[in-house]
N, C-alpha and C. Protein backbone atom coordinates (compact mmCIF):
# COMPACT_ATOMS: atom_id res chain seq x y z
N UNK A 1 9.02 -12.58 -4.68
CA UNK A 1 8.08 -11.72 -5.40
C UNK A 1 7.50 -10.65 -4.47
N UNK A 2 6.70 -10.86 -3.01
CA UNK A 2 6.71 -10.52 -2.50
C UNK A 2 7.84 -9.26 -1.94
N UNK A 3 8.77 -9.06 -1.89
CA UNK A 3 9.78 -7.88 -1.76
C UNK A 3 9.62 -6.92 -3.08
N UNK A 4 9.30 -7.59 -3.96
CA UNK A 4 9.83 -6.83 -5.42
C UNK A 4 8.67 -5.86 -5.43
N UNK A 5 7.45 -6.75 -4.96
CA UNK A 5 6.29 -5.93 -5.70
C UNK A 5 6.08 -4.83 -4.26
N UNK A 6 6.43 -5.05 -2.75
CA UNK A 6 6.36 -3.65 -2.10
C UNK A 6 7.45 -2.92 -2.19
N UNK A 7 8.70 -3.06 -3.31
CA UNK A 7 9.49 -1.98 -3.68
C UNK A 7 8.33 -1.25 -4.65
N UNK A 8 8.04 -1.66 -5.44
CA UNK A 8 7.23 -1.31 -6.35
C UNK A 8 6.26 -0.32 -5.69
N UNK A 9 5.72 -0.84 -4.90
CA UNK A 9 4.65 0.08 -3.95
C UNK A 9 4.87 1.30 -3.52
N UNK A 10 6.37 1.12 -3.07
CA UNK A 10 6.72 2.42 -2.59
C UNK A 10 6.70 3.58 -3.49
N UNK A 11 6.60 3.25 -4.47
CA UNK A 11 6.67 4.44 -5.86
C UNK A 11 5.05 5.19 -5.42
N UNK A 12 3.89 4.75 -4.86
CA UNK A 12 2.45 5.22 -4.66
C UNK A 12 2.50 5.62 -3.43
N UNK A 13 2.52 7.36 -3.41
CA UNK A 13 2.54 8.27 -2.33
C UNK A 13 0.78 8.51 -1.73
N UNK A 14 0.36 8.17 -0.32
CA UNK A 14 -0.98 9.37 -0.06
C UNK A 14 -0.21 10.67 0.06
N UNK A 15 -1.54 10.97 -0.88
CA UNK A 15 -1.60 12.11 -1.59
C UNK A 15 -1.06 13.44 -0.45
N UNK A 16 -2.24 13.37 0.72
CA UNK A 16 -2.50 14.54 1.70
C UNK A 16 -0.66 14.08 2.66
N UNK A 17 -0.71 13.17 2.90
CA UNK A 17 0.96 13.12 3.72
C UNK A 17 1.70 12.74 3.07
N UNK A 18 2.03 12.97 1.69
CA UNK A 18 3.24 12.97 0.77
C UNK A 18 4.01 10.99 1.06
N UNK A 19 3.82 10.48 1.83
CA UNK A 19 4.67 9.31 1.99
C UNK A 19 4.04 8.17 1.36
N UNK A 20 5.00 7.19 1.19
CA UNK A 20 4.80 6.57 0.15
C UNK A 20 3.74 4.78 1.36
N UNK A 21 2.74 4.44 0.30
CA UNK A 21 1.86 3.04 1.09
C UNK A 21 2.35 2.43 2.23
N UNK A 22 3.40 1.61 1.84
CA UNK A 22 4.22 0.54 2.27
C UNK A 22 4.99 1.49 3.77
N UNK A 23 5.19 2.36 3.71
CA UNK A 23 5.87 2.84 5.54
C UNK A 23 4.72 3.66 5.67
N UNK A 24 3.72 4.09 5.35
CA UNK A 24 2.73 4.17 6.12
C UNK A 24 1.94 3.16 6.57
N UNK A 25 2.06 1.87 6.58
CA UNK A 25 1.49 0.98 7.12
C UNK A 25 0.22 0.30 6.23
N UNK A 26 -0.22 1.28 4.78
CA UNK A 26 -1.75 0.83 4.72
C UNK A 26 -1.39 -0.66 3.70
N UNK A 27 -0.59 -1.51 3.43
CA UNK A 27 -0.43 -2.52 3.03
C UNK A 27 -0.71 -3.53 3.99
N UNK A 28 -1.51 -4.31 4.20
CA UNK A 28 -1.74 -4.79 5.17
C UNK A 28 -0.92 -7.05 4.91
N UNK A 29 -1.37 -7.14 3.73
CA UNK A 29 -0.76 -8.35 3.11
C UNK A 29 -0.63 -8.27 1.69
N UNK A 30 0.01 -9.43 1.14
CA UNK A 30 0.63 -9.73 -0.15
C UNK A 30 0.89 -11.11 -0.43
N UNK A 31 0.07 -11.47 -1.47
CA UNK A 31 -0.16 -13.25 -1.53
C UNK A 31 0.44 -12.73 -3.31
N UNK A 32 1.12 -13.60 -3.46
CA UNK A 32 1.34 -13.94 -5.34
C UNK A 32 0.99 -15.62 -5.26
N UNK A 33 0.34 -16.39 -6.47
CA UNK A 33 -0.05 -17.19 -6.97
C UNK A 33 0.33 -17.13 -8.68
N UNK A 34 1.45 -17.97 -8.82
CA UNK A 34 1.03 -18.32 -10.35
C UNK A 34 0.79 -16.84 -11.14
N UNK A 35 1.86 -15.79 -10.59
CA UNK A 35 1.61 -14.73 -11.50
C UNK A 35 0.44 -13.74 -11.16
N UNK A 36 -0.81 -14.08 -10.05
CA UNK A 36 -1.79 -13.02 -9.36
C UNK A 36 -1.09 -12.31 -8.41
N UNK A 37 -1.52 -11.25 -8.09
CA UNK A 37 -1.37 -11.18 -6.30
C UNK A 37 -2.32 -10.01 -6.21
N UNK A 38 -2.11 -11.08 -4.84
CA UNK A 38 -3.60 -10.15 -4.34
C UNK A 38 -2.86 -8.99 -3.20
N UNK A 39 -3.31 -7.64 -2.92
CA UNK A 39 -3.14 -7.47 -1.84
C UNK A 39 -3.93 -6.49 -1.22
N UNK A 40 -3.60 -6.78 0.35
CA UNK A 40 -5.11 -6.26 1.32
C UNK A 40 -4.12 -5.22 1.87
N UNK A 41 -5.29 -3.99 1.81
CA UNK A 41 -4.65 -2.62 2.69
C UNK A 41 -5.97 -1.95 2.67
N UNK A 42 -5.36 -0.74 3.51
CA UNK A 42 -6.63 -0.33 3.98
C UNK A 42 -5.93 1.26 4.26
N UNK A 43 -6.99 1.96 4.09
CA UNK A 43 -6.70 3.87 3.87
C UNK A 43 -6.79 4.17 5.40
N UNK A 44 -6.29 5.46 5.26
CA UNK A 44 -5.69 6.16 6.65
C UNK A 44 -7.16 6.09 7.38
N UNK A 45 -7.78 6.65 6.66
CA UNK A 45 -9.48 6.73 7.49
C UNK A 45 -10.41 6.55 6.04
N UNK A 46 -11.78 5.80 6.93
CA UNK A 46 -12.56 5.27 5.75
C UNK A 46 -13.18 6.71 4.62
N UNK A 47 -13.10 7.63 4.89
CA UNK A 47 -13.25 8.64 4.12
C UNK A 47 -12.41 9.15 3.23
N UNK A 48 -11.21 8.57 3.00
CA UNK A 48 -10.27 9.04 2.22
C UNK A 48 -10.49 9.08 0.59
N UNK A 49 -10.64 10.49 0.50
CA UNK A 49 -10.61 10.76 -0.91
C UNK A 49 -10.24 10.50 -1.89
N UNK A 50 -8.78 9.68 -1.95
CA UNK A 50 -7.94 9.46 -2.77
C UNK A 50 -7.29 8.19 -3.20
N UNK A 51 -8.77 7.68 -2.25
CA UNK A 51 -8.45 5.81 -1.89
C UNK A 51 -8.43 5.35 -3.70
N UNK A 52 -9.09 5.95 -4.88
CA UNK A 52 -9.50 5.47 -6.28
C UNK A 52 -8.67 5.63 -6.53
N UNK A 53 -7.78 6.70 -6.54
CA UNK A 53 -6.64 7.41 -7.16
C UNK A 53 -5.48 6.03 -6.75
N UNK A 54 -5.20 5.97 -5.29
CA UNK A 54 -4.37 5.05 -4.91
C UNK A 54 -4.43 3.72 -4.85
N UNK A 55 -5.70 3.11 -5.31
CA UNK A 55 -5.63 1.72 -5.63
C UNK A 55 -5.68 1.64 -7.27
N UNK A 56 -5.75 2.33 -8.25
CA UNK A 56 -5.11 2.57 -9.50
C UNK A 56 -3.76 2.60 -9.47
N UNK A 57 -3.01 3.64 -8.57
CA UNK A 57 -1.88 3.49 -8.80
C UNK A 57 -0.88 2.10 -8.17
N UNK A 58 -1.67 1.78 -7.22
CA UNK A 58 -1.13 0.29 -6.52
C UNK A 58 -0.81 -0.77 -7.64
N UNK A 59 -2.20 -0.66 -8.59
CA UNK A 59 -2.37 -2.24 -9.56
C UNK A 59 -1.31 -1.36 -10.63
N UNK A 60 -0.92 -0.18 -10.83
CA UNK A 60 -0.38 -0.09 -11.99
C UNK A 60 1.38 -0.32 -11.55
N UNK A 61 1.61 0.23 -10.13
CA UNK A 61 2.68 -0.48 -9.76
C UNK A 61 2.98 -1.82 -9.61
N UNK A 62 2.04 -2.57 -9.14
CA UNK A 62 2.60 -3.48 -8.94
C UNK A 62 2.33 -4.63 -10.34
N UNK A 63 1.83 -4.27 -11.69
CA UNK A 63 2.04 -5.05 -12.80
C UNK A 63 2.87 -4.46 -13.56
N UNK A 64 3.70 -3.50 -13.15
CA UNK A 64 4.81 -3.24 -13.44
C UNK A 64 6.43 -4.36 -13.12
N UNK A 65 5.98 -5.25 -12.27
CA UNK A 65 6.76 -6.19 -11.37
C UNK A 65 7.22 -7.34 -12.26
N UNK A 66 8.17 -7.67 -13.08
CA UNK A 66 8.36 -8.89 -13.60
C UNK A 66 7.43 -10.16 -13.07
N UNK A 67 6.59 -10.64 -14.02
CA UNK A 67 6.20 -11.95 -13.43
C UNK A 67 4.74 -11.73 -13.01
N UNK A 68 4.32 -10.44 -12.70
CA UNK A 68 3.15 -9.95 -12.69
C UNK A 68 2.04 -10.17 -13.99
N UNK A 69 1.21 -10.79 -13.77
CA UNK A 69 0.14 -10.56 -14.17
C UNK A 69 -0.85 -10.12 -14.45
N UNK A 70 -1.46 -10.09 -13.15
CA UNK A 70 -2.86 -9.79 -12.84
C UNK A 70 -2.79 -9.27 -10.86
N UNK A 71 -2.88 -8.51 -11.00
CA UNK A 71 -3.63 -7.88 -9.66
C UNK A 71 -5.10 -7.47 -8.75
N UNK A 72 -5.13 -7.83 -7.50
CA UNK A 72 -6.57 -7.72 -6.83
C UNK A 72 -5.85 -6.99 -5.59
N UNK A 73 -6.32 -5.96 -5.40
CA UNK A 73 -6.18 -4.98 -4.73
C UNK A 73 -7.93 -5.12 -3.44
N UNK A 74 -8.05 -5.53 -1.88
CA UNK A 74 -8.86 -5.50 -1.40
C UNK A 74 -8.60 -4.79 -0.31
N UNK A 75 -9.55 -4.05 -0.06
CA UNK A 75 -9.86 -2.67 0.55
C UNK A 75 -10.73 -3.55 2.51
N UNK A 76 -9.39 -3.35 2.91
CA UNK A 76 -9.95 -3.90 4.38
C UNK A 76 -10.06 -2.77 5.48
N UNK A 77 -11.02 -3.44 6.16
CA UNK A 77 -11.19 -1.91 7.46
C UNK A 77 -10.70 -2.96 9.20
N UNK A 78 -10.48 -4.30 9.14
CA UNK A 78 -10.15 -5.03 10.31
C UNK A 78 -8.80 -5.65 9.88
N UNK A 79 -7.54 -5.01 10.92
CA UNK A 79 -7.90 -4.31 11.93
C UNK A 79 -7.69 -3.27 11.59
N UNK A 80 -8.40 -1.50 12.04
CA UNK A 80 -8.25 -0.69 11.31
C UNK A 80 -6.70 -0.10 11.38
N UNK A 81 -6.76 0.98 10.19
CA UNK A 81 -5.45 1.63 10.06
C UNK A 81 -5.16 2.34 11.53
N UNK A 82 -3.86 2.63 12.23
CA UNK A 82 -3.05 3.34 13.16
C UNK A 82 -1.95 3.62 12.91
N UNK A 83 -1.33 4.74 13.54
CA UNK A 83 -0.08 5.38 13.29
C UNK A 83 0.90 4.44 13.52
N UNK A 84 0.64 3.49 14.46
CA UNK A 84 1.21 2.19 15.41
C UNK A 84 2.09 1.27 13.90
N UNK A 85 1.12 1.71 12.41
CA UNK A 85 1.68 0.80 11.45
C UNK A 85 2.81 1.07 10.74
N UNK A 86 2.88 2.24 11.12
CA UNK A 86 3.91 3.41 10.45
C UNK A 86 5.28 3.10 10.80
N UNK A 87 6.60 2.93 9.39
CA UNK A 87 7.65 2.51 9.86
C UNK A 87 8.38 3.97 10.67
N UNK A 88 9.58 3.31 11.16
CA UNK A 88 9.96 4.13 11.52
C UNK A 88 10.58 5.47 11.18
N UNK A 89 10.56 5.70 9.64
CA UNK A 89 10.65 6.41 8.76
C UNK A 89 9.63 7.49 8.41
N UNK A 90 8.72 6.73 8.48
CA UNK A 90 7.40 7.95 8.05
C UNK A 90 6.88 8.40 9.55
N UNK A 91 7.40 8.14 10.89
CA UNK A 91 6.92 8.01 12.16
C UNK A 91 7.73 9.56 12.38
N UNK A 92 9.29 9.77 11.95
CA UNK A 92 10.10 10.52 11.83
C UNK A 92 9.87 12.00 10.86
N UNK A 93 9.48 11.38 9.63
CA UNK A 93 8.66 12.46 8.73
C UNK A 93 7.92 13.02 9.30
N UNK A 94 6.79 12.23 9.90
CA UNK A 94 5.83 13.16 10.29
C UNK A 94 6.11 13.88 11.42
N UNK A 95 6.89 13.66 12.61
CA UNK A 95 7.16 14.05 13.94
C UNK A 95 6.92 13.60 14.89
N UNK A 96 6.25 12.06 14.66
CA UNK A 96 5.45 11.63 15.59
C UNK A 96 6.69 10.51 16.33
N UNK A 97 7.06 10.61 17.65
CA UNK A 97 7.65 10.03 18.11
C UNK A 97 7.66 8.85 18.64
């Protein structure tokens, strides 16, 4: 379940660097229970504008997921976000070597 629902994720771009949650790093975990899942991530910086926008689109992706239920989306700041989380894909997008 876990795989299905951060394919799913990847469909929810930040906004300001076009790339999609999941290779920018801000997914931090992913628990399913009996049809819940919860999952913890956390925005590029705690000021991010678009954090409402993107945890709407998180729960609407990911109860899009066969088997999905119910979603809890929690907004963590430890340990904080770094570029360090970034796959090697969005590390490349951006230029950062």
């Amino acid at each position: 379940m876990k795989d299905k629902v951060l394919t799913a994720m990847k469909k929810v771009k930040d906004l300001e660097l076009d790339i999609n949650v999941v290779d920018l790093g801000l997914i931090y975990e992913v628990k399913e229970t009996a049809g819940k899942v919860t999952i913890a991530m956390s925005p590029t910086t705690p000021f991010c504008p678009y954090l409402p926008q993107m945890l709407k689109q998180i729960k609407k992706a990911t109860l899009g997921v066969a088997g999905v239920k119910e979603v809890e989306v929690a907004v963590v700041w430890a340990p904080p976000w770094s570029a360090q989380r970034m796959s090697d894909a969005a590390r490349a997008e951006l230029g950062i070597l």
